[in-house]
Protein backbone atom coordinates (compact mmCIF):
# COMPACT_ATOMS: atom_id res chain seq x y z
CA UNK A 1 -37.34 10.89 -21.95
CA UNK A 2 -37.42 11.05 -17.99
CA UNK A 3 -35.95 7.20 -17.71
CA UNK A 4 -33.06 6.39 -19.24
CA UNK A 5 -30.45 3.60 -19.36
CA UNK A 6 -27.40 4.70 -18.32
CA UNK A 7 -24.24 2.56 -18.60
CA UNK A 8 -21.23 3.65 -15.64
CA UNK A 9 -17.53 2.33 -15.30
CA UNK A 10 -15.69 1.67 -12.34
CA UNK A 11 -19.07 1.84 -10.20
CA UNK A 12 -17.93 0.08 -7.56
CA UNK A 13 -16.88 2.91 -5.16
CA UNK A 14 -15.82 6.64 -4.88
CA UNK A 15 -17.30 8.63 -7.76
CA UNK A 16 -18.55 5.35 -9.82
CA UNK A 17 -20.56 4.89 -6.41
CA UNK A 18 -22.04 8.02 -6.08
CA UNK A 19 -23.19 7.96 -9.85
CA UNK A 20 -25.05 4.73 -9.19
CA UNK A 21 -26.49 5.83 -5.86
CA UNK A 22 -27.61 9.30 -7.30
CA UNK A 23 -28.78 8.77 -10.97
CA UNK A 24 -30.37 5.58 -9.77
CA UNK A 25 -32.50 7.70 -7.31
CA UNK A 26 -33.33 10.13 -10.24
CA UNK A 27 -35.18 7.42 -11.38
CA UNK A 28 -33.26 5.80 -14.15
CA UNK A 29 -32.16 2.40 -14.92
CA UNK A 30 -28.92 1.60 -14.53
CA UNK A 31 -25.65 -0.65 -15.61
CA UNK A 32 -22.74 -0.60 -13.02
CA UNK A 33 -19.28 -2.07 -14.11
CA UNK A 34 -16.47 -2.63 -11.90
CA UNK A 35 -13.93 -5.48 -11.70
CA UNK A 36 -15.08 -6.53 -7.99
CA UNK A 37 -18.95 -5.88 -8.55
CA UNK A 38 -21.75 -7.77 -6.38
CA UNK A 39 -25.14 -8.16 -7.66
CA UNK A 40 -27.72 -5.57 -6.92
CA UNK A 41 -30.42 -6.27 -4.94
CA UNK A 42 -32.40 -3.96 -7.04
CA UNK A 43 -34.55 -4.58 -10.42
CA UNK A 44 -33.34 -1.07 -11.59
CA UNK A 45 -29.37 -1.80 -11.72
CA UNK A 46 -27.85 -4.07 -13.26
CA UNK A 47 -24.24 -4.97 -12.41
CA UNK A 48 -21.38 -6.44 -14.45
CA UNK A 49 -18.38 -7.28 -13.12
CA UNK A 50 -15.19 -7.56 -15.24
CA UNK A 51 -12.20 -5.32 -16.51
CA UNK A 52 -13.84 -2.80 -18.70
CA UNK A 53 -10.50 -3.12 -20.60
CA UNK A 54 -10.87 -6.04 -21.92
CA UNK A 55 -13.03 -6.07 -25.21
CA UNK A 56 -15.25 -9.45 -24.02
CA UNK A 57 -16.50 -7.28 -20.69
CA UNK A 58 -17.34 -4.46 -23.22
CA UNK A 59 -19.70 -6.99 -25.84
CA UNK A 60 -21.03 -8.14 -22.46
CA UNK A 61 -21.60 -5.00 -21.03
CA UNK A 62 -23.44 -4.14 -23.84
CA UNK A 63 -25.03 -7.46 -24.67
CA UNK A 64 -26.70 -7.79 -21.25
CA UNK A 65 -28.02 -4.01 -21.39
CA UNK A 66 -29.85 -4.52 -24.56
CA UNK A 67 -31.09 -7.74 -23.13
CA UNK A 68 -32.50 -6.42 -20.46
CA UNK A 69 -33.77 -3.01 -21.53
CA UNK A 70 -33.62 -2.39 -25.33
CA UNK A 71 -31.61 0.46 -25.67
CA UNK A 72 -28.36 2.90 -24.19
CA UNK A 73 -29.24 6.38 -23.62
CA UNK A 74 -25.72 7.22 -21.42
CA UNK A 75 -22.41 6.38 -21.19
CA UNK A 76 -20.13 7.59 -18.18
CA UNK A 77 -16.90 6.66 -18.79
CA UNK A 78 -15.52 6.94 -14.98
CA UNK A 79 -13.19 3.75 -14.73
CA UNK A 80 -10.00 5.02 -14.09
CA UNK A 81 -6.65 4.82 -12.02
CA UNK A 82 -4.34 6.96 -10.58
CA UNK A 83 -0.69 6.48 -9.93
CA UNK A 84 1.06 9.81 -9.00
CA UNK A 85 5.19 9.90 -8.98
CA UNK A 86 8.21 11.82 -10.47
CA UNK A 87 8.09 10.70 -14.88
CA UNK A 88 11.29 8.66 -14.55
CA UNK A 89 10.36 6.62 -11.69
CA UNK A 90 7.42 4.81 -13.56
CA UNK A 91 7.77 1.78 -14.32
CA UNK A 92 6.19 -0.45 -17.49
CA UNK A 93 3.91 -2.02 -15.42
CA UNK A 94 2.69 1.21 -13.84
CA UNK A 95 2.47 2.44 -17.98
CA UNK A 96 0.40 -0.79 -18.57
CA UNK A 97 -2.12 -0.62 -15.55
CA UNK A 98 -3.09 2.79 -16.18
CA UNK A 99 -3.20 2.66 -20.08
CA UNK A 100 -4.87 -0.16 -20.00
CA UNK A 101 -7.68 1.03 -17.53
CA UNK A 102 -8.02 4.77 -19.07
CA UNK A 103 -7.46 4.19 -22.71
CA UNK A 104 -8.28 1.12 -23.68
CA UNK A 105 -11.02 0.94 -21.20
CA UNK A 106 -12.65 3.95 -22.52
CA UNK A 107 -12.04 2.70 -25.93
CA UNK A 108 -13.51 -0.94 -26.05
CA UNK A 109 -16.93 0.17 -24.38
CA UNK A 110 -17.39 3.54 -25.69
CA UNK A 111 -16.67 2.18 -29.70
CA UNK A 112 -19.54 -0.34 -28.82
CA UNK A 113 -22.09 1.61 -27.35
CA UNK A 114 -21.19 4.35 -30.05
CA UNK A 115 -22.19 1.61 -32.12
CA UNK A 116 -25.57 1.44 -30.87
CA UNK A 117 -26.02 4.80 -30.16
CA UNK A 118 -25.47 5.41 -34.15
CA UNK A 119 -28.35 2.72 -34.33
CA UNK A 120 -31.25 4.46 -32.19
CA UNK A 121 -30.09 8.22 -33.32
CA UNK A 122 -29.59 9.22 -30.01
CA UNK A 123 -27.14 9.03 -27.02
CA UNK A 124 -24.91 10.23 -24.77
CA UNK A 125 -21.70 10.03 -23.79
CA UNK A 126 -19.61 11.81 -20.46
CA UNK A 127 -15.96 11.30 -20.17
CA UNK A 128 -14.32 11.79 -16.42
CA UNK A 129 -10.99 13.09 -16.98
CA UNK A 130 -9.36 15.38 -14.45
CA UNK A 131 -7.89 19.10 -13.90
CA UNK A 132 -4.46 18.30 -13.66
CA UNK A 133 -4.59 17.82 -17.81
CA UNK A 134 -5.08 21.61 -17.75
CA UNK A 135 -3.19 22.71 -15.02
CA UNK A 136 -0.51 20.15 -13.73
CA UNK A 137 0.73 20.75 -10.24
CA UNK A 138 5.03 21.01 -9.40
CA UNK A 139 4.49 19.30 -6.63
CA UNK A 140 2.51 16.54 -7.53
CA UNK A 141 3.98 14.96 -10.54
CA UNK A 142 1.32 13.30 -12.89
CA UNK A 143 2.50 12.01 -15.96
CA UNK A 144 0.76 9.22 -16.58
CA UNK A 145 -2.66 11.14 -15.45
CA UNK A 146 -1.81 13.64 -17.85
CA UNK A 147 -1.04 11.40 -21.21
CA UNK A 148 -4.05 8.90 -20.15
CA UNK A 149 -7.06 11.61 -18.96
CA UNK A 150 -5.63 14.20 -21.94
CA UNK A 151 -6.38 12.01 -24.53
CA UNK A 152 -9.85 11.30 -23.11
CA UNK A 153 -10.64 15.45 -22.93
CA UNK A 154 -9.17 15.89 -26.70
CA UNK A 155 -11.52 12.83 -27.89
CA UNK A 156 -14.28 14.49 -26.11
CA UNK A 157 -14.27 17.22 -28.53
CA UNK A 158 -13.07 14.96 -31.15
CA UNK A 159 -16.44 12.73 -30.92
CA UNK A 160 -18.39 15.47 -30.32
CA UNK A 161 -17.84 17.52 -33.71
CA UNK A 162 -18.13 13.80 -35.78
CA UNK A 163 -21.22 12.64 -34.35
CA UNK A 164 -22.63 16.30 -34.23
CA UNK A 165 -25.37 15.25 -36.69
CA UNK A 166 -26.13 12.11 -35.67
CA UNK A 167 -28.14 12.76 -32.48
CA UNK A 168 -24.89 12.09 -30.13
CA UNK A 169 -23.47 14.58 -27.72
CA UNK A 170 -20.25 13.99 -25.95
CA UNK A 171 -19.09 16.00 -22.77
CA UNK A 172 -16.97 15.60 -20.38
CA UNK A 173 -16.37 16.15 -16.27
CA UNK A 174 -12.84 17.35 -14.97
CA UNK A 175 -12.79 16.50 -11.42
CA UNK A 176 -10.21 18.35 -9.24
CA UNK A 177 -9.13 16.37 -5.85
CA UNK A 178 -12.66 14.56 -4.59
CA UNK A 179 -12.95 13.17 -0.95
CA UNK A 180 -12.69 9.36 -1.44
CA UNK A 181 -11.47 6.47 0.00
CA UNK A 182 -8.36 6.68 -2.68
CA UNK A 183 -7.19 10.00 -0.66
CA UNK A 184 -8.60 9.11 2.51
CA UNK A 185 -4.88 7.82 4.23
CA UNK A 186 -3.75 10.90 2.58
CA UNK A 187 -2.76 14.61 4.49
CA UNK A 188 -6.12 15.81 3.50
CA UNK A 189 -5.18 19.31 3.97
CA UNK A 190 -2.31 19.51 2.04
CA UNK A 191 -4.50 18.42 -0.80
CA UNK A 192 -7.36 21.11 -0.12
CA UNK A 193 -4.21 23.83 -0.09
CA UNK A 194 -3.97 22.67 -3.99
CA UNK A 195 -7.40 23.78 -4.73
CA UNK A 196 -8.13 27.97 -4.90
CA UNK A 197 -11.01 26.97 -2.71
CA UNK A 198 -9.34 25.31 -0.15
CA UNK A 199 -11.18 22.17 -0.05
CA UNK A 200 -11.94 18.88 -1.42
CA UNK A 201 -14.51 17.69 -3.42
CA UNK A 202 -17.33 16.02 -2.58
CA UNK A 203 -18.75 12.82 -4.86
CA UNK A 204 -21.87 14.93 -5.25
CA UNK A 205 -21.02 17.65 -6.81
CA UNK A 206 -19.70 15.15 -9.68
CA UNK A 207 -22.75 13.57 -10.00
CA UNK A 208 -24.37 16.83 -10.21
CA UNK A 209 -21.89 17.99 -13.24
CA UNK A 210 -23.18 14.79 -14.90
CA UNK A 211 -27.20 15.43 -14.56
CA UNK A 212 -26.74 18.99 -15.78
CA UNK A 213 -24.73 17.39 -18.87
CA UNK A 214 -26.89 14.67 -19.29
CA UNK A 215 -30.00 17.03 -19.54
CA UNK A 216 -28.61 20.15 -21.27
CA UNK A 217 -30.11 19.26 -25.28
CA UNK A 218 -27.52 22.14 -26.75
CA UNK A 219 -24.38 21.04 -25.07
CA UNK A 220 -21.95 18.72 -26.51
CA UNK A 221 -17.87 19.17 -27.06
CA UNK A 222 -17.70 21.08 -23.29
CA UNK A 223 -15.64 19.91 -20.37
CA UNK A 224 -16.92 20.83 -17.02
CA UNK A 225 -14.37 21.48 -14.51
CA UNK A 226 -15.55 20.46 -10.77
CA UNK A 227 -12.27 21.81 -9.15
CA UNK A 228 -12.75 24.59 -7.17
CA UNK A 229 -11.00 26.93 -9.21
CA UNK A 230 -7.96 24.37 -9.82
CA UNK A 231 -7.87 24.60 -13.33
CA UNK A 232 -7.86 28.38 -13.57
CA UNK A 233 -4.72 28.61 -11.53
CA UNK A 234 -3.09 29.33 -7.84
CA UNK A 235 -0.53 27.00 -7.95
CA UNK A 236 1.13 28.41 -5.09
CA UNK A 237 0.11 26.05 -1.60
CA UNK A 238 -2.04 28.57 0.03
CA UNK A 239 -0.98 29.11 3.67
């Protein structure tokens, strides 16, 4: 199938953005979700806005998509947050916001369209979690990214082995640091020094990790790291 429906979190800027803008362009139909979401002025995306953490947003997420074109062919799971500082410092409302985002927002929508996926005998579903669950940095402390985005990368094998059989394949992008406007008052080239390849990111080369996923037939269970080399060590700042 060339088309396809393809449900995104958190679409409202940075990566979510980029997804929209570049899978849209491929030619498929899209469903953008953010909490601050304006209409499309475009027949081929349809946007929700709402908290994809709360279970309503997720029935009407899914609701509206089925309304309007029949079936889910892709889920990308990309709503997240980020709130970096030393593990005692956090506070319960900083546990809350990002639990509540990560988890439970991957939960609600992904146990629905799962749902339907089961139903058609076909689907897909691409987690974005992030390098630091493999390789955390000294200098950054991440906790919270850590317990939130490492339960996403173990479910993505988890899902992946259960629904094997069943015509679903689950994978999963590990961003390292991308250029966006959550870095952008940030020293910039401190955080490229944290990547072996001495730069950042760019919001392409994610959405490029999720068209090879979302085409490869014989892939499910793997977690594509779009780091630079992050993941694979050099956790000295280079100089």
């Amino acid at each position: 199938m060339s088309e396809k429906v393809i449900v995104i979190t958190g679409a409202s800027r940075g990566i979510g953005a980029a997804l929209v803008a570049g899978l849209q362009a491929d030619g498929h139909r899209i469903v953008a979700n953010s909490r601050n979401l304006q209409p499309a002025n475009d027949t081929h995306i349809l946007s929700i806005a709402g908290d994809v953490a709360d279970p309503a947003v997720a029935d009407r997420i899914v609701a509206a998509t089925l309304e309007r074109w029949g079936r889910i062919d892709t889920l990308v799971n990309n709503a997240g947050i980020f709130i970096g500082k030393p593990f005692v410092d956090y506070t319960a409302e900083d546990y809350n916001a990002v639990m509540s985002t990560n988890v439970a927002g991957f939960f609600h929508i992904t146990q629905r369209v799962a749902r339907q996926m089961l139903k058609q005998g076909s689907g897909h579903i691409v987690n974005v979690t992030t390098s630091l669950v493999d390789q955390p940095i000294g200098a950054v402390p991440t906790g919270l990214a850590a317990l939130s985005k490492g339960g996403l990368a173990a479910i993505t094998k988890s899902l992946a082995t259960e629904y094997a059989t069943k015509g679903i394949r689950v994978n999963a992008v590990s961003p390292g640091i991308i250029k966006t406007s959550m870095n952008e008052g940030a020293d910039r080239n401190f955080l490229a020094k944290l990547q072996p390849m001495g730069r950042l990111g760019e919001t392409d080369e994610i959405v490029e990790a999720v068209r090879y996923l979302d085409r490869a037939a014989f892939v499910t269970g793997e977690i594509i790291h779009v780091d630079g080399g992050a993941h694979a060590g050099q956790w000295q700042i280079a100089s």
